[in-house]
N, C-alpha and C. Protein backbone atom coordinates (compact mmCIF):
# COMPACT_ATOMS: atom_id res chain seq x y z
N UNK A 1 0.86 -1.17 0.00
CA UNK A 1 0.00 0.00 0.00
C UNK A 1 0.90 1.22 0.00
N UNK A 2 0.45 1.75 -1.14
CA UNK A 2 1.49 3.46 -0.99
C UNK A 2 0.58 4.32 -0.90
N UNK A 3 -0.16 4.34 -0.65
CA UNK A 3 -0.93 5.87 -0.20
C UNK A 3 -1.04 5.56 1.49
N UNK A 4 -0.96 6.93 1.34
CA UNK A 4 -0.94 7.32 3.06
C UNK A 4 -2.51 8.12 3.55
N UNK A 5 -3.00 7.63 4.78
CA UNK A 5 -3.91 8.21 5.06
C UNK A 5 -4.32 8.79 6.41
N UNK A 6 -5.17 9.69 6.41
CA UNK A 6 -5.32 10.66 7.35
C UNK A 6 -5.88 9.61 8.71
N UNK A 7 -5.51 8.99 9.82
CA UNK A 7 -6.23 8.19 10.66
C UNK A 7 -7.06 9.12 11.32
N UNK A 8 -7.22 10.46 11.72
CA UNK A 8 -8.40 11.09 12.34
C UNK A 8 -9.49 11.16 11.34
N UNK A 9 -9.43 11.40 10.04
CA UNK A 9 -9.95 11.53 8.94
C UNK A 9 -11.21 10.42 9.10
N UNK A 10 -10.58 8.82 9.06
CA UNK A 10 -10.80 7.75 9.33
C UNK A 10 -11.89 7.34 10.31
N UNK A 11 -10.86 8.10 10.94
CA UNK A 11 -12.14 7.22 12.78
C UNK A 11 -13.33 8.54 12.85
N UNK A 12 -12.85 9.81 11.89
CA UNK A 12 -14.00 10.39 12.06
C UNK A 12 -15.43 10.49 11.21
N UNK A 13 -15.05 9.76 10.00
CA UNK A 13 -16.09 9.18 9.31
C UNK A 13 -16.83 8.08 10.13
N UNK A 14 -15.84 6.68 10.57
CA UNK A 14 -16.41 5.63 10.81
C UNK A 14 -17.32 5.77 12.12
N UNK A 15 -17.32 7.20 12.99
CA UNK A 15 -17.45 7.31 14.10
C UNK A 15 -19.06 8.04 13.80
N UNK A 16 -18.72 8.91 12.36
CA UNK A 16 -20.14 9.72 12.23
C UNK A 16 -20.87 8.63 11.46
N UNK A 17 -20.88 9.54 10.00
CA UNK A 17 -21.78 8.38 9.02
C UNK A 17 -21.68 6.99 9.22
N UNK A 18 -20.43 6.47 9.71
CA UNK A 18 -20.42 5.11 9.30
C UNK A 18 -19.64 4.41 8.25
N UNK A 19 -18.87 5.18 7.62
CA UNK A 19 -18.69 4.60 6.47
C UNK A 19 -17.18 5.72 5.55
N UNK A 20 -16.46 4.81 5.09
CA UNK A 20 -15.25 5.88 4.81
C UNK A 20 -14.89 4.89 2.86
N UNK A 21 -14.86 5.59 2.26
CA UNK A 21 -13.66 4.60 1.14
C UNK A 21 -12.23 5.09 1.13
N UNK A 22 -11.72 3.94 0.80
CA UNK A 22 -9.78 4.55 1.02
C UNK A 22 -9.90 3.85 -0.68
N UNK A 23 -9.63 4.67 -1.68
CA UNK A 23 -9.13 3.77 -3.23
C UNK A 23 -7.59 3.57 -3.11
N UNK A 24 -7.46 2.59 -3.62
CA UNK A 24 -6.31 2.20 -3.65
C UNK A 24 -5.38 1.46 -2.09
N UNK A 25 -6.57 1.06 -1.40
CA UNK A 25 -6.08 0.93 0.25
C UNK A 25 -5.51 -0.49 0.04
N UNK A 26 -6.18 -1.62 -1.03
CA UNK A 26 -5.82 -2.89 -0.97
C UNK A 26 -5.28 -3.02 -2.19
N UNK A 27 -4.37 -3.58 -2.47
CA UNK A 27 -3.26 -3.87 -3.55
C UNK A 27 -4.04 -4.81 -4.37
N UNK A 28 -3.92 -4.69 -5.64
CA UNK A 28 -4.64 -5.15 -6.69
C UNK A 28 -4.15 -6.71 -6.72
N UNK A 29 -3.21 -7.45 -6.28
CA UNK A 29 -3.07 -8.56 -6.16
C UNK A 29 -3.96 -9.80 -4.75
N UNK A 30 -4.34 -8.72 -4.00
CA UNK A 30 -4.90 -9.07 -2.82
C UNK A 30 -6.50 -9.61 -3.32
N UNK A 31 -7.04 -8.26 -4.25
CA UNK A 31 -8.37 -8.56 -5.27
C UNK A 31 -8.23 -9.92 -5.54
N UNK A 32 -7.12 -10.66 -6.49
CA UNK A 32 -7.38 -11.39 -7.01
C UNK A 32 -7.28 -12.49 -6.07
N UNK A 33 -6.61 -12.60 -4.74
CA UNK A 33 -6.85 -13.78 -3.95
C UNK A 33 -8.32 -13.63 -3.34
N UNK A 34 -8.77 -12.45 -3.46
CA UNK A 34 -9.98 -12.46 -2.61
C UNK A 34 -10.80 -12.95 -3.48
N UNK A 35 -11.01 -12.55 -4.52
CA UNK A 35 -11.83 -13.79 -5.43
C UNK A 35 -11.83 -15.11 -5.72
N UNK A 36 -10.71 -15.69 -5.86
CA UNK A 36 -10.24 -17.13 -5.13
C UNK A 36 -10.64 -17.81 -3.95
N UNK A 37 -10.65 -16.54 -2.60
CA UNK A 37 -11.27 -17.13 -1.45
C UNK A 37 -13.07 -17.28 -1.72
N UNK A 38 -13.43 -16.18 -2.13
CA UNK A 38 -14.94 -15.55 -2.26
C UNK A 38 -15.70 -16.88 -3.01
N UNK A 39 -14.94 -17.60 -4.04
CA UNK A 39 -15.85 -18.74 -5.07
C UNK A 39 -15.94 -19.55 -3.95
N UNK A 40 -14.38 -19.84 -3.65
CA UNK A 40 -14.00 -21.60 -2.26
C UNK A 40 -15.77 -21.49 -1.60
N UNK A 41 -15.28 -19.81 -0.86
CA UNK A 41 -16.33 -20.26 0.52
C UNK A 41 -17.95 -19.50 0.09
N UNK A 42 -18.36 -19.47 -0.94
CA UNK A 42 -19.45 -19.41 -1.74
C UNK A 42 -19.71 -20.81 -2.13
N UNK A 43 -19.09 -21.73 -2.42
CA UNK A 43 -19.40 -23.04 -3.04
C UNK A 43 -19.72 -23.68 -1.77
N UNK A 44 -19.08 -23.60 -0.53
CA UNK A 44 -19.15 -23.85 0.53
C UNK A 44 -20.29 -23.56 1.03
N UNK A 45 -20.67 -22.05 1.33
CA UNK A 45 -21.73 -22.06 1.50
C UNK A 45 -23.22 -22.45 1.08
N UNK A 46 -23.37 -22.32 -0.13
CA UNK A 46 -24.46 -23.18 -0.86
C UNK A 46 -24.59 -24.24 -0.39
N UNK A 47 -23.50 -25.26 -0.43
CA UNK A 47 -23.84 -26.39 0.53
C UNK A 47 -24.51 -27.00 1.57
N UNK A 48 -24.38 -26.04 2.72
CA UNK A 48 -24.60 -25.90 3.57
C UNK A 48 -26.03 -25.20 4.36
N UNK A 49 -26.89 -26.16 5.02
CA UNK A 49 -28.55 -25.64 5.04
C UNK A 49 -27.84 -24.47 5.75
N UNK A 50 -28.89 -23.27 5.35
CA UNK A 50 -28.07 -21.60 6.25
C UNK A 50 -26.99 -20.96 5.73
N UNK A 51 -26.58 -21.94 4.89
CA UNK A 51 -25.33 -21.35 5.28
C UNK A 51 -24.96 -19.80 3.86
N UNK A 52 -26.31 -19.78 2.79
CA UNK A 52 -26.13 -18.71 1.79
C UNK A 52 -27.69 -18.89 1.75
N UNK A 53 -28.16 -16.97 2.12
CA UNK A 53 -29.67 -16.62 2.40
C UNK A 53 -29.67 -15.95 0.34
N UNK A 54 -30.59 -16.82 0.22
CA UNK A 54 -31.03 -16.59 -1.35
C UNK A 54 -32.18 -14.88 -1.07
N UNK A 55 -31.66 -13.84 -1.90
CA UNK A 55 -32.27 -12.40 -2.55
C UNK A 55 -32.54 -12.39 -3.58
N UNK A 56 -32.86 -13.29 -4.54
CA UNK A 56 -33.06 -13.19 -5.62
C UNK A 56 -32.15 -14.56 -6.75
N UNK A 57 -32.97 -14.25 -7.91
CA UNK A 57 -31.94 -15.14 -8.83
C UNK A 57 -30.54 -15.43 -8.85
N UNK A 58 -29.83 -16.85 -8.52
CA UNK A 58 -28.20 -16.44 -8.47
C UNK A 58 -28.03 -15.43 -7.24
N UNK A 59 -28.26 -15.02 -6.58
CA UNK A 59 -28.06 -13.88 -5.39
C UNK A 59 -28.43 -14.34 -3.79
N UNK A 60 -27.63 -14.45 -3.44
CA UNK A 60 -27.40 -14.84 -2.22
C UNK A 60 -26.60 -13.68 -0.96
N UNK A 61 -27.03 -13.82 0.15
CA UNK A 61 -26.11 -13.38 1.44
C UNK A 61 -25.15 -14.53 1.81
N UNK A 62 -24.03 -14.34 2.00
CA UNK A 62 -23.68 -15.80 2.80
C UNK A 62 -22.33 -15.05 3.75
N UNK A 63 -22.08 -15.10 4.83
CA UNK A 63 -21.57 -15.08 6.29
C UNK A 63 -20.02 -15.48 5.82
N UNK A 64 -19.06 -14.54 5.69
CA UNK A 64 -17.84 -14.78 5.79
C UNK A 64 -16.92 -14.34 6.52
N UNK A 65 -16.14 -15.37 6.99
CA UNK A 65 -15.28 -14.49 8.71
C UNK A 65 -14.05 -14.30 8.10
N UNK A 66 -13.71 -12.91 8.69
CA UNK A 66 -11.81 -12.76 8.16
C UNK A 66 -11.30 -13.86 8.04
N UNK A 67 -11.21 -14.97 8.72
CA UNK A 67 -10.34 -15.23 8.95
C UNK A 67 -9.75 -16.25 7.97
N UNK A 68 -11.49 -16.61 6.99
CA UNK A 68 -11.08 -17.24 6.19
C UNK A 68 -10.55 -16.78 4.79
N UNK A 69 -10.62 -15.46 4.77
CA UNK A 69 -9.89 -14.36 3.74
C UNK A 69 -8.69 -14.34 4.13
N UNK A 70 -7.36 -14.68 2.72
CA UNK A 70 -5.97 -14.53 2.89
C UNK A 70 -5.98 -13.16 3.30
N UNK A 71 -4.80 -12.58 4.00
CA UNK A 71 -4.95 -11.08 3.81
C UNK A 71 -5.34 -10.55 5.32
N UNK A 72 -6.47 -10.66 5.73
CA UNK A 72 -6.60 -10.54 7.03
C UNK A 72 -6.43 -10.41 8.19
N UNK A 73 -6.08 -11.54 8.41
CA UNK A 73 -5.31 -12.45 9.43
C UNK A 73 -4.29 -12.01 10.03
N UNK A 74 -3.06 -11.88 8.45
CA UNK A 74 -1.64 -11.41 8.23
C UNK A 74 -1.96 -9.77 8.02
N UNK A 75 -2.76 -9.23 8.33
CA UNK A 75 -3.01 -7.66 8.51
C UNK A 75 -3.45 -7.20 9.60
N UNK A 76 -3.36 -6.48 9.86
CA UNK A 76 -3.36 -5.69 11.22
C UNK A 76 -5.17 -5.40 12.50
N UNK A 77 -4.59 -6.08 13.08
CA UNK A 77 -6.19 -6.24 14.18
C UNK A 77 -7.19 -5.35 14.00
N UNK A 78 -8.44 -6.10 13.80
CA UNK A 78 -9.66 -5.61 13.41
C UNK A 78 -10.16 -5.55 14.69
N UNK A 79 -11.19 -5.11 15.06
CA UNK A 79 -12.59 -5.14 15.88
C UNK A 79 -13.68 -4.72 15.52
N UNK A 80 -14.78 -5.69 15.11
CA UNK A 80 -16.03 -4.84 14.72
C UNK A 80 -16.37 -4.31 13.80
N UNK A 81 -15.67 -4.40 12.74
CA UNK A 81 -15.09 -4.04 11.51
C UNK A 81 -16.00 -4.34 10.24
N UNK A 82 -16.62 -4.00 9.44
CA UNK A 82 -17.57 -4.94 8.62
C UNK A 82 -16.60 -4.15 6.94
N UNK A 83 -16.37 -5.06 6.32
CA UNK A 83 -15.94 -4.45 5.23
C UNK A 83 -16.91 -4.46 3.94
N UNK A 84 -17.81 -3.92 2.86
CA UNK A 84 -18.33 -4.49 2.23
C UNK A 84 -17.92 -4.14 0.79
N UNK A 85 -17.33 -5.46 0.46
CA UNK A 85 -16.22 -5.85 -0.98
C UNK A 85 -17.12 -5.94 -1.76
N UNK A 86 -17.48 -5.53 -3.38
CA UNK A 86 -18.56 -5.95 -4.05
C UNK A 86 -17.31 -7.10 -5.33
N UNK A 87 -17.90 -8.09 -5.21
CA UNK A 87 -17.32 -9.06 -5.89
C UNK A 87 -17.48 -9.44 -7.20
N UNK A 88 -18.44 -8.62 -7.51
CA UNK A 88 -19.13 -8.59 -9.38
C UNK A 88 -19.03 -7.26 -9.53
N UNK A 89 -18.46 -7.49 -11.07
CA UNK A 89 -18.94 -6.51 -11.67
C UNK A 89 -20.52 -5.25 -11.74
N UNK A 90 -20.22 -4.46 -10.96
CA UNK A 90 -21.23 -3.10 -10.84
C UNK A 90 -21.43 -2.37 -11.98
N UNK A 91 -23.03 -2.36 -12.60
CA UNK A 91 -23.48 -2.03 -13.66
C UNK A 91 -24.54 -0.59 -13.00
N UNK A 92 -24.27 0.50 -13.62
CA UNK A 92 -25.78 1.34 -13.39
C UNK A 92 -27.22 0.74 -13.40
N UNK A 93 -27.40 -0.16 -14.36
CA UNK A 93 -28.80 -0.69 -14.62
C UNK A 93 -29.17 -1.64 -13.77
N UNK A 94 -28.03 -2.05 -12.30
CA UNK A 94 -28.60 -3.17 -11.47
C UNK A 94 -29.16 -2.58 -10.40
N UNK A 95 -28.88 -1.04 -10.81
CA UNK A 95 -29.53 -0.29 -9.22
C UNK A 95 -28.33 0.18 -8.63
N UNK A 96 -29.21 1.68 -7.86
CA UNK A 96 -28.07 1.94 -6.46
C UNK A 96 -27.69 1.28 -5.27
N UNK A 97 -26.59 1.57 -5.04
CA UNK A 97 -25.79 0.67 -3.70
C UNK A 97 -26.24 2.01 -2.51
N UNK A 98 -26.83 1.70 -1.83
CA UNK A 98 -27.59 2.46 -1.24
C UNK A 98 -27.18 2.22 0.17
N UNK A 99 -26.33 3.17 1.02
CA UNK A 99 -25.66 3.21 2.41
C UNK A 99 -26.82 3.97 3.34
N UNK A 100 -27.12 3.89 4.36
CA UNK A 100 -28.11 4.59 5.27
C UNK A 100 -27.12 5.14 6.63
N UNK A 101 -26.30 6.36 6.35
CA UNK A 101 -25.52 6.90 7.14
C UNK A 101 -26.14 6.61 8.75
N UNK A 102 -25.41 6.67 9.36
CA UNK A 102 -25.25 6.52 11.27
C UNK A 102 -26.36 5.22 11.50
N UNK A 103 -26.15 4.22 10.83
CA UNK A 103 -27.40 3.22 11.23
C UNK A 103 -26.14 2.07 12.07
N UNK A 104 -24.90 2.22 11.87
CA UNK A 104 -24.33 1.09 12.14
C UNK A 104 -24.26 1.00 14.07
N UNK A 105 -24.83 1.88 14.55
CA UNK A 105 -25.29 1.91 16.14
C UNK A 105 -26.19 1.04 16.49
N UNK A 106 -27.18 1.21 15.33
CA UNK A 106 -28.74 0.26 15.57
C UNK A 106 -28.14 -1.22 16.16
N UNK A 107 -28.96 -1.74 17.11
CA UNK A 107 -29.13 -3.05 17.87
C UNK A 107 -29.64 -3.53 16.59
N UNK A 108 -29.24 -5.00 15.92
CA UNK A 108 -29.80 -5.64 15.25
C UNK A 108 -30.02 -6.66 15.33
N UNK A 109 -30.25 -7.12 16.68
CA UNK A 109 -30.63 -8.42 17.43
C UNK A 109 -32.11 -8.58 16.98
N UNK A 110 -32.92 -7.66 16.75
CA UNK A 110 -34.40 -8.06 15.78
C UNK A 110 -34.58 -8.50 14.77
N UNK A 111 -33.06 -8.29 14.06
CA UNK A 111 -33.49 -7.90 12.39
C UNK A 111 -33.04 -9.61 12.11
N UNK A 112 -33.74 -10.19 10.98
CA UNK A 112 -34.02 -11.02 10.53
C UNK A 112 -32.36 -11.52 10.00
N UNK A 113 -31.85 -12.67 10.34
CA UNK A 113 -30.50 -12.94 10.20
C UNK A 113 -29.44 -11.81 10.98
N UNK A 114 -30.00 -11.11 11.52
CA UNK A 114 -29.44 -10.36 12.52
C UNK A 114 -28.25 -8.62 11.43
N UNK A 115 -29.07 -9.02 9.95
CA UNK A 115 -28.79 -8.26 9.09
C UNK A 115 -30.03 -7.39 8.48
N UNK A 116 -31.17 -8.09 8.45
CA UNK A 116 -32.17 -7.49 7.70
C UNK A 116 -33.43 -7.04 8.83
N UNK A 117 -33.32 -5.41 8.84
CA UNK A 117 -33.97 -4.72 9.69
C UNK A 117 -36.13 -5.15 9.57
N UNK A 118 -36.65 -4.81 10.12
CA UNK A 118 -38.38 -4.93 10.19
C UNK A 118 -38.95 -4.21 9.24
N UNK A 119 -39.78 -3.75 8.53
CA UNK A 119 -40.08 -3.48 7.61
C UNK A 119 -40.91 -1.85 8.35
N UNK A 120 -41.08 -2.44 9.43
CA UNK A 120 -41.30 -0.85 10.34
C UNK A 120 -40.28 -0.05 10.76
N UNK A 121 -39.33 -0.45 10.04
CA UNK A 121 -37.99 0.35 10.35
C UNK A 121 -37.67 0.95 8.97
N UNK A 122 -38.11 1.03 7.70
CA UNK A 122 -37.77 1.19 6.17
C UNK A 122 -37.39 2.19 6.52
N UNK A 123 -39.06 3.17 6.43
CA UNK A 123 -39.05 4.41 6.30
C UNK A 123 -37.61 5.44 6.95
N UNK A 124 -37.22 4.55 8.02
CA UNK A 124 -35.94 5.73 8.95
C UNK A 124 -34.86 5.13 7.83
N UNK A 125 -35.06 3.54 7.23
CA UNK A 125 -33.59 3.62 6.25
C UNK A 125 -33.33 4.75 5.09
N UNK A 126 -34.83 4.61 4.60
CA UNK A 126 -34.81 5.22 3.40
C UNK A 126 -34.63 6.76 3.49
N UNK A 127 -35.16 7.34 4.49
CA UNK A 127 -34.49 8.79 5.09
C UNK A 127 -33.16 9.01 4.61
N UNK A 128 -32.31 7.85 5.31
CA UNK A 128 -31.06 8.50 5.57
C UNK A 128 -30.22 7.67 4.55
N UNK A 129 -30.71 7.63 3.38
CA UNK A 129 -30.39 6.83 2.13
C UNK A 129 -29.99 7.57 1.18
């Protein structure tokens, strides 16, 4: 990694909105193991009753821990950390990727897989969308 970055910058995004991008933070060779890991434990998961929540055609959620990502591990201590890698190709016509600033506080011990909020909760996502 050769870019250098601001760490107050950092913790003061992740602390407000929630949410920061660094381009260029992961080395373009790291991509390609992470796609290597991403098929393994995607094939894996399918397998497995639970173990990949179907959204649609081909589209699935499925639960992956650092630890089984190269890269990780051998990188510097996380806590609490949620990273979200998009692993396909991103088209305009599949729709917006749609972030709901300061939600990452919310208790989500209700929400359905402990990811997907009540449907009486939209309206505050879509607010802050």
């Amino acid at each position: 990694m050769s870019a250098s970055y601001d760490a107050a910058e950092i913790m003061g995004a992740l602390y407000g909105p929630g949410l920061t991008g660094l381009k260029g933070a992961l080395p373009r060779e790291w991509a390609g193991k992470l796609r290597e890991d991403i098929e393994r434990l995607y094939a894996s998961a399918l397998q497995r009753e639970g173990g990949a929540i179907g959204y649609g055609p081909k589209r699935h959620y499925a639960e992956i821990h650092p630890e089984e990502i190269r890269g990780f591990v051998e990188g510097r201590r996380v806590n609490s950390l949620a990273f979200n890698v998009t692993t396909v190709d991103v088209e305009a016509d599949m729709g917006a990727f749609e972030i709901a600033p300061g939600t990452q506080w919310d208790d989500a011990e209700t929400f359905e897989y402990g990811m997907f909020p009540p449907k009486s909760l939209y309206d505050r996502y879509e607010a802050r969308a």
